[in-house]
C-alpha atoms as a PDB file:
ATOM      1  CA  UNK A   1     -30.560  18.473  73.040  1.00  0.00           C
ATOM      2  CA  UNK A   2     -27.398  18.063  75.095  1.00  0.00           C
ATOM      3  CA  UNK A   3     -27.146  18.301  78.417  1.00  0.00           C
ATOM      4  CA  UNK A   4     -25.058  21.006  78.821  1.00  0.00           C
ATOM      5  CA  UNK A   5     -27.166  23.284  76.638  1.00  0.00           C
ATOM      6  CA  UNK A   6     -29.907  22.343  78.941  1.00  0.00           C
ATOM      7  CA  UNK A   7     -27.768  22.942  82.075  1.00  0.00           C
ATOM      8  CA  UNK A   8     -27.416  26.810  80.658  1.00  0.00           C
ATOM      9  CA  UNK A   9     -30.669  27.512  79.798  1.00  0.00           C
ATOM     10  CA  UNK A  10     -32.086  26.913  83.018  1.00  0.00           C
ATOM     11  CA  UNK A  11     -29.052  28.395  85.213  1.00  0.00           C
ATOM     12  CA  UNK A  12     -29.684  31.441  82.521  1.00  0.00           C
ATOM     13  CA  UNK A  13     -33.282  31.205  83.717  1.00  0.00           C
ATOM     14  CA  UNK A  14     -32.398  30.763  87.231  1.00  0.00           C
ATOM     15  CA  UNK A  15     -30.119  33.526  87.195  1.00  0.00           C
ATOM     16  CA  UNK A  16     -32.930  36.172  86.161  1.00  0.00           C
ATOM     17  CA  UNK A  17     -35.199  34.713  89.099  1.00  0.00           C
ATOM     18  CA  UNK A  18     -38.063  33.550  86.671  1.00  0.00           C
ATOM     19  CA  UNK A  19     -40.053  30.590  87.404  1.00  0.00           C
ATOM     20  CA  UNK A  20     -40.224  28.408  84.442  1.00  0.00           C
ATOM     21  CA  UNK A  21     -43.658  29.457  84.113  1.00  0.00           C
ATOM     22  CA  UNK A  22     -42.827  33.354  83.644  1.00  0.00           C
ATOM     23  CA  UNK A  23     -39.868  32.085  80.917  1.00  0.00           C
ATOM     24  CA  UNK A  24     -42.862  30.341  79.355  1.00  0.00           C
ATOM     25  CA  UNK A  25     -44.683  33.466  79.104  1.00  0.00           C
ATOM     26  CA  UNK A  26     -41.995  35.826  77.510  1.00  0.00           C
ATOM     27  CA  UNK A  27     -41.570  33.097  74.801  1.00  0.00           C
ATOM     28  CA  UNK A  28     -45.525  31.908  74.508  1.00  0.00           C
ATOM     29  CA  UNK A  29     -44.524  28.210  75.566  1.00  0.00           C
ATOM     30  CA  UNK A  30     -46.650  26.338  78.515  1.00  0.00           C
ATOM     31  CA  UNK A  31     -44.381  25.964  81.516  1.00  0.00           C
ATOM     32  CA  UNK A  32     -45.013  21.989  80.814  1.00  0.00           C
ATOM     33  CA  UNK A  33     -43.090  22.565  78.022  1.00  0.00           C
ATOM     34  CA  UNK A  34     -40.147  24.553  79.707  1.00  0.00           C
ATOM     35  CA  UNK A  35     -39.943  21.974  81.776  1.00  0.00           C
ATOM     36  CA  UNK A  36     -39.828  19.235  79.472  1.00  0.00           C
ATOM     37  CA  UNK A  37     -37.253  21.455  77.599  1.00  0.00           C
ATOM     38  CA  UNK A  38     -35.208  21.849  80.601  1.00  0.00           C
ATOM     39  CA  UNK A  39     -35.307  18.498  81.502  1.00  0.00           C
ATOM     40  CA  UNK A  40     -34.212  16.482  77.895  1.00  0.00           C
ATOM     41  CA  UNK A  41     -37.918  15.012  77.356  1.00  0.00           C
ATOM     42  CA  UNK A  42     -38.222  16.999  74.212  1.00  0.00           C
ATOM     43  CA  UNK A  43     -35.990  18.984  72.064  1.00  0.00           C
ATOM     44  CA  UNK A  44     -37.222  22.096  70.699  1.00  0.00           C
ATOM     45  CA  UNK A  45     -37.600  23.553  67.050  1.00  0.00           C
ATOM     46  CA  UNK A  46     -34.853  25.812  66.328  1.00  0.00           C
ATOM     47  CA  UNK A  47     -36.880  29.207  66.374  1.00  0.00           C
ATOM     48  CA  UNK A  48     -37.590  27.956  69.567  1.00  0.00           C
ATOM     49  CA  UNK A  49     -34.837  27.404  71.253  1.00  0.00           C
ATOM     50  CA  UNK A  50     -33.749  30.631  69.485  1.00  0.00           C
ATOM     51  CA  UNK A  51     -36.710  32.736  71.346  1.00  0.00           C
ATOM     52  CA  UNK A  52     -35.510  30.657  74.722  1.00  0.00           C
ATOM     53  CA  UNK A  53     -31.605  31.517  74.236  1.00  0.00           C
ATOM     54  CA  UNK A  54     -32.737  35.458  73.496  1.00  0.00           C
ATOM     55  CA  UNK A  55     -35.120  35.831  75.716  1.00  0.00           C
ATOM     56  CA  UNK A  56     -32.147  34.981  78.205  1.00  0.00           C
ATOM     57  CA  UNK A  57     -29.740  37.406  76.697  1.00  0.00           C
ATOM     58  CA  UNK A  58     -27.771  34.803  75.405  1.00  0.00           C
ATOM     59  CA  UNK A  59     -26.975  33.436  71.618  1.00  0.00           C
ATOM     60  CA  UNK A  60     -25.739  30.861  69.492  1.00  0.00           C
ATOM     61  CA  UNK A  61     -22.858  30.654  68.396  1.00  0.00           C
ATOM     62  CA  UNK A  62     -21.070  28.960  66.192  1.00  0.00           C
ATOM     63  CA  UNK A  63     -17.026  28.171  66.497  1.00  0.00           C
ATOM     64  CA  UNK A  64     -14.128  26.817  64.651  1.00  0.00           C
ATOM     65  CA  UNK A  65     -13.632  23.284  67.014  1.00  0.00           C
ATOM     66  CA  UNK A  66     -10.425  24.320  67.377  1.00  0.00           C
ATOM     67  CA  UNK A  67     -11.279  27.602  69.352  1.00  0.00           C
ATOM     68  CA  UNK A  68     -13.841  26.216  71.459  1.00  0.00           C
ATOM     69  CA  UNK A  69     -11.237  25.558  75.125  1.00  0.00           C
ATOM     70  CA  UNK A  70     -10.830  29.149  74.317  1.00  0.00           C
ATOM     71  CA  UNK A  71     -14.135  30.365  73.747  1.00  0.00           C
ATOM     72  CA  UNK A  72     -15.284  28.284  76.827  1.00  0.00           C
ATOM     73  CA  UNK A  73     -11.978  29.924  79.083  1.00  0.00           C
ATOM     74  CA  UNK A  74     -13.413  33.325  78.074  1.00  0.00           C
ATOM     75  CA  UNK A  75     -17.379  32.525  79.345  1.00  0.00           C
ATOM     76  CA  UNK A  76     -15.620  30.970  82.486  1.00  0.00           C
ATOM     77  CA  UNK A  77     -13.628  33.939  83.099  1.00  0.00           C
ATOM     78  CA  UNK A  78     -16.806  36.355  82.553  1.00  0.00           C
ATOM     79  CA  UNK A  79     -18.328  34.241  84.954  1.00  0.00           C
ATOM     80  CA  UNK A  80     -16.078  34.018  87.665  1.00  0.00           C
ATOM     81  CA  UNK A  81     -15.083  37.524  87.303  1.00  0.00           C
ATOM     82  CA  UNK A  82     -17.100  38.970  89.758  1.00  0.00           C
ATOM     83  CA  UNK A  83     -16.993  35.442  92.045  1.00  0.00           C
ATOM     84  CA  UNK A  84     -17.025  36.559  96.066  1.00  0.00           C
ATOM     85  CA  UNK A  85     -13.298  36.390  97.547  1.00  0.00           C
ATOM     86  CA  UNK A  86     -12.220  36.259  94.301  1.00  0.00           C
ATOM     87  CA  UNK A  87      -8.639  38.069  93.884  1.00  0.00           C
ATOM     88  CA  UNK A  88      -5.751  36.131  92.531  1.00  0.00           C
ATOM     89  CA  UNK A  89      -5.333  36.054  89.047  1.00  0.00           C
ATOM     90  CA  UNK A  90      -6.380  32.693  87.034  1.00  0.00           C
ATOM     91  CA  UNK A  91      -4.945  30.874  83.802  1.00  0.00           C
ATOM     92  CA  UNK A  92      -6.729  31.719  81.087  1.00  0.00           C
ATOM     93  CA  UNK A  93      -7.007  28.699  79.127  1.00  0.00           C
ATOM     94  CA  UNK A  94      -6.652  26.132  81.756  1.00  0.00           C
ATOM     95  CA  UNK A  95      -7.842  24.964  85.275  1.00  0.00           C
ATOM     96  CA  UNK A  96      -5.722  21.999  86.137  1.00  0.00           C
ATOM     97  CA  UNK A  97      -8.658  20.461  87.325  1.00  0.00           C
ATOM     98  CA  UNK A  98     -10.350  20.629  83.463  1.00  0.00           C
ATOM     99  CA  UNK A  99      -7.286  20.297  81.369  1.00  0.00           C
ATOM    100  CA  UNK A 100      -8.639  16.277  80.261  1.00  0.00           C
ATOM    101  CA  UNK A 101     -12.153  18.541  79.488  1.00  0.00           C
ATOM    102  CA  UNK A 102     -11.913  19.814  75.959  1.00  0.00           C
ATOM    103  CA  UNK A 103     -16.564  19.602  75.888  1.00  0.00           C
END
């Protein structure tokens, strides 16, 4: 599973304060198995991952290619939307810093 997927997961998880051990328990997975999850030693079945991604109050989604920068531009604006000492406005489709990042 790619890294960035497994990136989100666990700052999902991390985000709700749960231990990977009380994840493990909403989804009826060992916390050896978050863990190994989480850190790219094994790659879950799809219902899975689909429990994990729920579970998290997130989804899957699927996306023309050519809409992904924008689709990612939208989660980094929800994100930084409520950022401390955040006030000026921001591009919406680029950071000049990620303009060589298409993911």
């Amino acid at each position: 599973m790619p890294e960035e997927i497994r990136d989100e997961l666990k700052r999902a998880r991390k985000a709700k304060r749960w231990t990977q051990q009380e994840l493990g328990k909403k989804v009826q997975l060992a916390q050896r198995h978050i863990s190994a999850i989480e850190a790219g030693k094994i790659v879950p079945r799809y219902d899975t991952l689909l429990d994990i991604v729920r579970v998290l109050d997130l989804d899957l989604v699927l996306a023309p290619r050519e809409l992904v920068p924008a689709v990612q531009a939208l989660i980094r604006d929800y994100r930084n939307r409520a950022a401390p000492g955040q006030t000026a406005e921001r591009a919406l489709y680029a950071v000049e810093a990620e303009e060589g990042d298409h993911g």
